[in-house]
Protein backbone atom coordinates (compact mmCIF):
# COMPACT_ATOMS: atom_id res chain seq x y z
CA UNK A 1 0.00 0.00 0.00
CA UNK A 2 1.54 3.58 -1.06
CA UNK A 3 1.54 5.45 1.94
CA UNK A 4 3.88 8.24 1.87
CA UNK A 5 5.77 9.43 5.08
CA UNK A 6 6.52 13.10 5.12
CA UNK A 7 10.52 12.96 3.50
CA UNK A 8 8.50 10.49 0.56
CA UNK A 9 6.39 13.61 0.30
CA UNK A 10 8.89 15.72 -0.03
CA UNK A 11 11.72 14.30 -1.88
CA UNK A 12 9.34 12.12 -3.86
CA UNK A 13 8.61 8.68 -4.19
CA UNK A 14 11.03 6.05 -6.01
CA UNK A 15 9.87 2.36 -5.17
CA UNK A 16 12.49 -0.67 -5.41
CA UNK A 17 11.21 -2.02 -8.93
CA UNK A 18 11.23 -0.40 -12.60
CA UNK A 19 7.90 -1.75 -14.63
CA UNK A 20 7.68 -1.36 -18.64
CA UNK A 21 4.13 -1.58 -19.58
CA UNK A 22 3.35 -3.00 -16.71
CA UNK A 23 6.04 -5.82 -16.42
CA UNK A 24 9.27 -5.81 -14.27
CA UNK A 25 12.04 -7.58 -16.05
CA UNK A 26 11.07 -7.18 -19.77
CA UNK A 27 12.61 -8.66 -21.82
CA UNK A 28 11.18 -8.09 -25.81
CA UNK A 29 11.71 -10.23 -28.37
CA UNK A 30 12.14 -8.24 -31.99
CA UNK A 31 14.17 -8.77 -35.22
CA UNK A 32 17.34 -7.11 -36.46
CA UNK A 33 15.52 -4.15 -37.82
CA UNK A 34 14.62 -0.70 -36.88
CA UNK A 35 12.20 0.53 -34.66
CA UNK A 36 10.28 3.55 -33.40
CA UNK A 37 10.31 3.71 -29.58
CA UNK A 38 7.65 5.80 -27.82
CA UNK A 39 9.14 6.30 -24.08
CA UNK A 40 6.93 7.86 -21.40
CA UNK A 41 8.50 8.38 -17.49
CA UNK A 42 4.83 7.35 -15.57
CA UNK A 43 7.21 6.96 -12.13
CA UNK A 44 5.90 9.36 -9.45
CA UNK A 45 9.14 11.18 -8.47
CA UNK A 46 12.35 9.43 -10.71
CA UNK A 47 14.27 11.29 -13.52
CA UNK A 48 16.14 8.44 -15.76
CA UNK A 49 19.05 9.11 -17.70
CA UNK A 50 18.79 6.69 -20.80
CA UNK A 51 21.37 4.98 -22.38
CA UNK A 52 21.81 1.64 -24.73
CA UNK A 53 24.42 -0.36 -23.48
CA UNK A 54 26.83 -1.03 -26.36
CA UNK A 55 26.82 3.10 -26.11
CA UNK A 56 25.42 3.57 -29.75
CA UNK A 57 23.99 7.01 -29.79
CA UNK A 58 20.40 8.01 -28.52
CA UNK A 59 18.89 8.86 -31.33
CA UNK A 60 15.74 11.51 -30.49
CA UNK A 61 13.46 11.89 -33.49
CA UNK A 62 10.48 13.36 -31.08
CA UNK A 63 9.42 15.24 -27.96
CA UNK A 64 6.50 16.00 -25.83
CA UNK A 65 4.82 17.47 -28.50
CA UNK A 66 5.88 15.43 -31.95
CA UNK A 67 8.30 15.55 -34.18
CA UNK A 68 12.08 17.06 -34.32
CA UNK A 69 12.61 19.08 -37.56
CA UNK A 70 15.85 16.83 -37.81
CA UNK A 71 17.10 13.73 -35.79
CA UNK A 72 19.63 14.23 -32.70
CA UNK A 73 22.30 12.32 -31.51
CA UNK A 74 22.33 12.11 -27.80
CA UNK A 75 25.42 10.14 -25.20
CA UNK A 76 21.64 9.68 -23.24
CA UNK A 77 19.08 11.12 -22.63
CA UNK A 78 17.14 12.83 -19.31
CA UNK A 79 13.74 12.20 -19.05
CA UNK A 80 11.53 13.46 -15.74
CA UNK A 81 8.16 12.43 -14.91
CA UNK A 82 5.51 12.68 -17.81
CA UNK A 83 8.20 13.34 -20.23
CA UNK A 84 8.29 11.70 -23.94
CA UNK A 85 10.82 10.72 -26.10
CA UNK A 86 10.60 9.47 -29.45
CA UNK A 87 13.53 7.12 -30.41
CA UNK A 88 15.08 5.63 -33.23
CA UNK A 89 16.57 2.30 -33.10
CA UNK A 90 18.69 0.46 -35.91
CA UNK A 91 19.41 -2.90 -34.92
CA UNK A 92 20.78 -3.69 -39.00
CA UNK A 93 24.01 -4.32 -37.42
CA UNK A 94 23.37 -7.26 -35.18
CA UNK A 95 22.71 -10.74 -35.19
CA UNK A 96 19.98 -13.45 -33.96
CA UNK A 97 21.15 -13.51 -30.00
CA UNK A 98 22.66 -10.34 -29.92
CA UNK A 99 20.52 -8.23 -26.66
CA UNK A 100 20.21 -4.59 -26.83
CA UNK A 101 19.72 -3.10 -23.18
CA UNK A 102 18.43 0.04 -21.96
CA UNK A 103 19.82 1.50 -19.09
CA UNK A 104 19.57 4.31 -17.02
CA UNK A 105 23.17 5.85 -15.94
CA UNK A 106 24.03 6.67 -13.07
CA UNK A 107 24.04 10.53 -12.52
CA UNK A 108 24.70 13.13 -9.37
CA UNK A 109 21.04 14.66 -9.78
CA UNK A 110 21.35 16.27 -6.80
CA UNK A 111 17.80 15.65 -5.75
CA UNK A 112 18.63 16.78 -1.95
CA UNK A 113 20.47 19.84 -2.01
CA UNK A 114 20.33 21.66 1.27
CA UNK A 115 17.05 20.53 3.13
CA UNK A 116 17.94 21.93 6.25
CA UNK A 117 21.51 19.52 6.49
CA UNK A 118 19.41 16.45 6.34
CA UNK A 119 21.88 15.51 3.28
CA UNK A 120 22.95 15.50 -0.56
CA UNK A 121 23.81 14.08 -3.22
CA UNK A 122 23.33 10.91 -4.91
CA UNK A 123 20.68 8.32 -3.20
CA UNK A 124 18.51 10.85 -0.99
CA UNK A 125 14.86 10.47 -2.76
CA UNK A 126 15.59 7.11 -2.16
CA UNK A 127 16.15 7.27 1.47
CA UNK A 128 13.60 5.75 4.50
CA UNK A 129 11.09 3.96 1.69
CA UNK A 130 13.79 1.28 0.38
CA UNK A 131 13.71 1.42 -2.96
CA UNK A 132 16.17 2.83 -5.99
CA UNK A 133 17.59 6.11 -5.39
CA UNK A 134 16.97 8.43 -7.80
CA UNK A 135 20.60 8.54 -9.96
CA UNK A 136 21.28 5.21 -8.63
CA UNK A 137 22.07 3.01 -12.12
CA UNK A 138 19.97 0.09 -13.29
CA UNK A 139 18.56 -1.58 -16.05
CA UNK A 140 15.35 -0.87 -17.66
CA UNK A 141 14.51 -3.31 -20.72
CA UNK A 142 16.15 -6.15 -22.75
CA UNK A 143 15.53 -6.01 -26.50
CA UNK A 144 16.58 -9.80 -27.45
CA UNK A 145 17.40 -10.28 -31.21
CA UNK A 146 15.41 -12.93 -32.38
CA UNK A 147 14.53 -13.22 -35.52
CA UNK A 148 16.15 -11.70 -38.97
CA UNK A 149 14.89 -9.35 -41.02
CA UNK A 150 15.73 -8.50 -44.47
CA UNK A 151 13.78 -5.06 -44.49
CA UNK A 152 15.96 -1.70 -45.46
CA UNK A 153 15.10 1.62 -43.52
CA UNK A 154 16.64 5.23 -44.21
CA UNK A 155 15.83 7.95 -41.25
CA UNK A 156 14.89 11.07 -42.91
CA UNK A 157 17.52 13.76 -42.48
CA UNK A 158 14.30 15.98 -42.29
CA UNK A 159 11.45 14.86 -40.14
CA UNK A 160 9.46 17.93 -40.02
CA UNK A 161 8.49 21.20 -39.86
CA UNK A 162 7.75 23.84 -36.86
CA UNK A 163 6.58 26.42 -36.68
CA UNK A 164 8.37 28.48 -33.77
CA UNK A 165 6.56 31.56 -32.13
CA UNK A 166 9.03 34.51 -32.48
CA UNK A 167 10.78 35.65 -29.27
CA UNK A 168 10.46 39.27 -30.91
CA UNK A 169 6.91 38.92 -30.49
CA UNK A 170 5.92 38.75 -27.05
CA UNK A 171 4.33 40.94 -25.23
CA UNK A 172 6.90 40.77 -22.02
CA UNK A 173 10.54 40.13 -23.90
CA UNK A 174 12.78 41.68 -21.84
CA UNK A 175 10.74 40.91 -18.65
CA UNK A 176 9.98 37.49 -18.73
CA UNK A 177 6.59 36.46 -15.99
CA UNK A 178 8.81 35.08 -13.50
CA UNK A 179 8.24 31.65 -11.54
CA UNK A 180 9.93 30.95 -8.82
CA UNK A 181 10.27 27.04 -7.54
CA UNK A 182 10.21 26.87 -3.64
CA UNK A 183 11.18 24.54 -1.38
CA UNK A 184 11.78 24.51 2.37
CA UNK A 185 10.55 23.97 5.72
CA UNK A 186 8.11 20.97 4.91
CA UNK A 187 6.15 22.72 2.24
CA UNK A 188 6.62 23.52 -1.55
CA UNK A 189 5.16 26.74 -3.43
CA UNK A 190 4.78 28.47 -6.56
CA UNK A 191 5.76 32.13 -5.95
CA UNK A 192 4.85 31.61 -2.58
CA UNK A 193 1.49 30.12 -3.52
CA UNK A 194 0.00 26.86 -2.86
CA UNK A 195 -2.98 25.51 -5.59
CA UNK A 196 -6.69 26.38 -4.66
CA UNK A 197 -8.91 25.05 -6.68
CA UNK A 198 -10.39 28.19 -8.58
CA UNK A 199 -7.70 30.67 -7.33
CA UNK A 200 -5.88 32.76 -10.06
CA UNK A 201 -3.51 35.84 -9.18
CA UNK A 202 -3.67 38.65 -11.69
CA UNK A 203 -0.22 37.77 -12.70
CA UNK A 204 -1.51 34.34 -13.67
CA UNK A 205 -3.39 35.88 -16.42
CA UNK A 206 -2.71 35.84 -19.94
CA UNK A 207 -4.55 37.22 -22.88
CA UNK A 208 -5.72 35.03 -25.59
CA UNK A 209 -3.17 35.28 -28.84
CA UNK A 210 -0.39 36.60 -27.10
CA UNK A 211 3.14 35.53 -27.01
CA UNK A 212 4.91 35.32 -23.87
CA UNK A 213 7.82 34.33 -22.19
CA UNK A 214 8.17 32.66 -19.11
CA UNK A 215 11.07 31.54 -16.73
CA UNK A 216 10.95 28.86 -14.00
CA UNK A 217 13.40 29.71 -11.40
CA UNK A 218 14.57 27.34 -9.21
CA UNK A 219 17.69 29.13 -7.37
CA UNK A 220 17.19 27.99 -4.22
CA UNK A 221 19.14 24.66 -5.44
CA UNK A 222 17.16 21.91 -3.38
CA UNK A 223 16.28 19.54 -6.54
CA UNK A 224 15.28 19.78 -9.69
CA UNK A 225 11.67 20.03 -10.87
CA UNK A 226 9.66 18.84 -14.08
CA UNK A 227 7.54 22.24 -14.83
CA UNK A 228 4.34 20.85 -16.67
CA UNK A 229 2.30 23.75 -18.81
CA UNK A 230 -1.03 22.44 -19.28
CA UNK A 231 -3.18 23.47 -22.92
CA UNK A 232 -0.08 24.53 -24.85
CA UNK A 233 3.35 23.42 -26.40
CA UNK A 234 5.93 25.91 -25.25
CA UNK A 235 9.89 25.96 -26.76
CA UNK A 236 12.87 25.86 -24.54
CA UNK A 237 14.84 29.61 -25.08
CA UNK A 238 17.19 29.84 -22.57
CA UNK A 239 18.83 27.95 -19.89
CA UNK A 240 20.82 29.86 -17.49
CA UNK A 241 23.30 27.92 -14.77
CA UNK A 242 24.73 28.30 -11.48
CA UNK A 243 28.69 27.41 -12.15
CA UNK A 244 28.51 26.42 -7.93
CA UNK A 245 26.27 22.77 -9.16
CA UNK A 246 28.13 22.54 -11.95
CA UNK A 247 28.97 18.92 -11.28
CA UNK A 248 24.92 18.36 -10.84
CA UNK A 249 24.66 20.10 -14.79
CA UNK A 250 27.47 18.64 -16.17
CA UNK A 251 26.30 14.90 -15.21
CA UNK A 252 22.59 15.97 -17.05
CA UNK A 253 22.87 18.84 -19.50
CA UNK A 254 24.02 16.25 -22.55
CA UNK A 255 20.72 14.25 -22.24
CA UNK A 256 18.34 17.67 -22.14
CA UNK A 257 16.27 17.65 -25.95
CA UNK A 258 14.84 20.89 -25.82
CA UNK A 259 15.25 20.78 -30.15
CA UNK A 260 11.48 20.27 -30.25
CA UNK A 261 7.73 20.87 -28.77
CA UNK A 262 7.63 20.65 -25.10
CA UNK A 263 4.79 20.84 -22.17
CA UNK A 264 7.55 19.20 -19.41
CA UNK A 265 9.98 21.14 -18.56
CA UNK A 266 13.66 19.90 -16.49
CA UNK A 267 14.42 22.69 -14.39
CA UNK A 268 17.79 21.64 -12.64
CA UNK A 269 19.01 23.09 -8.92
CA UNK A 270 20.14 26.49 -9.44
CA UNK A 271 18.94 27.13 -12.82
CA UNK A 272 16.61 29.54 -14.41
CA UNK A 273 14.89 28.33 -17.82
CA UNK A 274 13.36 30.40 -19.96
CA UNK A 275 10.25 29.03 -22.64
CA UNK A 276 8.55 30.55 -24.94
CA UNK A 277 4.84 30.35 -25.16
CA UNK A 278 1.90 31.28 -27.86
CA UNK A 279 -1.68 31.23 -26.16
CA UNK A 280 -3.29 30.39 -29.39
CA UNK A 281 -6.57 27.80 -28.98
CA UNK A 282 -8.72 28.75 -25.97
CA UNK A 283 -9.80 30.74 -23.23
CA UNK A 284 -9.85 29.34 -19.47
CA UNK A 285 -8.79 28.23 -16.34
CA UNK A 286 -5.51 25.48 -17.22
CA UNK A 287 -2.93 24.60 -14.57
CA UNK A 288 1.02 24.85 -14.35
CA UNK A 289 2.43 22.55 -11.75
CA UNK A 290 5.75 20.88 -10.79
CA UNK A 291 5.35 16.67 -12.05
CA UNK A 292 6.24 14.66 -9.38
CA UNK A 293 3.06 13.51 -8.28
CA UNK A 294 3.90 14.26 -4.28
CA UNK A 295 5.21 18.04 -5.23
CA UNK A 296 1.04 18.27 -7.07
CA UNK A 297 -0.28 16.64 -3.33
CA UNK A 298 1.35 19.28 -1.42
CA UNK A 299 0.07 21.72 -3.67
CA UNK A 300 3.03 22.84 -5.96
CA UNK A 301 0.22 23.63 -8.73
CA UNK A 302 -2.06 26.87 -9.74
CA UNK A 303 -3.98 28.05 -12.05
CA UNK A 304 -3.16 30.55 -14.94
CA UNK A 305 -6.20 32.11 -16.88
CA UNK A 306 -6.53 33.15 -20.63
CA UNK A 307 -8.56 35.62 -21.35
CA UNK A 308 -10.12 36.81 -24.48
């Protein structure tokens, strides 16, 4: 029975067994040709750093919101809770009983980062609930070559499209609506806010076919946060560091696709992200929140209206 305890709460919850569609241990059984792989993080709290094991490249043809314009080569590749990746996979150059694993490397996420001394680094989400620590290493699935194929595929050096907003063309350029990320003393806020259900500040609102551009803040360091934008794609502008975690960066920044659509959002301890976003479709009440699942509990949500 999930019942968190108050650190769980806090620093998330990462349980002791990783389940791909539903099964722990998969192992796949496909043929020596290539493959589109869909990947969705559905884990409550864990980031995963993706990797094959013969260290072939990741290749990312997709994000949150569809298609690259052009595939991208990856070392591996970060995904947070309700993050997507679209893969491509060519398994031409093996044989019948050859296995292809995916992995998640290990990597000093720095999910506990101050916390009132109670500890950092590597292994503290994981700590009183028994189970993986987030940036711990472990394997994920086992694609087993077993059968041959004689098919021929060619990736596309062009995959699509998009159709970016201009940064020239919102409303707030050179003052971006500012979000800060708050942790500390057993509660977690949005600019000091928690979520009520209706409540919207007036600078949640937004006017209906306006550009704008936003940045998630998340200085004070503790751990890093998926920042979900409900309603809209947004694009990734700007990603601005604090050289005192660079160890934390430098063990995540290569896996970051920001080439393409996203609604999830990585914002890393002691960065500021900037994303651009077009409210194009409808008026309403939608929500921005912070993704792992415990962080929404305790109320690390609101609403933003768009008006007409």
């Amino acid at each position: 029975v999930y019942a968190a305890n108050h650190m769980q709460m806090m620093m998330g919850h990462t349980g002791d067994r990783i389940l791909v569609n539903g099964l722990a241990n998969h192992v796949e059984e496909i043929a020596n040709s290539a493959y589109r792989i869909r990947i969705f993080n559905g884990s409550n709290a864990r980031f995963y750093k993706l990797a094959w094991n013969d260290g072939r490249p990741m290749k990312a043809i997709g994000t949150d919101g569809g298609l690259l314009e052009q595939p991208v080569d990856k070392p591996y590749v970060m995904l947070a809770p309700a993050e997507r990746i679209e893969l491509y996979l060519d398994l031409s150059d093996t044989q019948v009983g050859d296995n292809i694993i995916l992995q998640s490397l290990a990597f000093e996420g720095g999910m506990m980062m101050g916390m009132g001394g109670m500890g950092r680094g590597r292994g503290m989400m994981g700590m009183n609930q028994g189970g993986l620590a987030n940036g711990a290493p472990f394997d994920i699935l086992r694609l087993q070559v077993a059968r041959q194929s004689q098919r021929q595929h060619q990736l596309p050096s062009r995959l699509s499209t998009i159709n970016w907003p201009d940064v020239s063309d919102a409303v707030n350029q050179n003052s971006p609506r500012q979000i800060r990320l708050q942790m500390g003393r057993g509660r977690v806020a949005l600019n000091n806010r928690t979520f009520e259900m209706m409540d919207v500040a007036n600078d949640e609102k937004v006017k209906l076919n306006s550009t704008e551009v936003w940045e998630f803040n998340n200085d004070n360091a503790h751990m890093a946060h998926p920042m979900h934008v409900h309603n809209i794609q947004f694009k990734v502008i700007e990603r601005q560091r604090n050289n005192r975690l660079r160890n934390i960066h430098d063990s995540m920044s290569e896996g970051l696709v920001d080439e393409g659509w996203k609604d999830v959002v990585i914002v890393m301890p002691g960065e500021r992200v900037k994303v651009l976003l077009r409210f194009s479709l409808y008026t309403g009440l939608y929500l921005y929140h912070c993704h792992i699942l415990e962080h929404e509990d305790l109320g690390m949500m609101r609403n933003y209206l768009i008006e007409g």
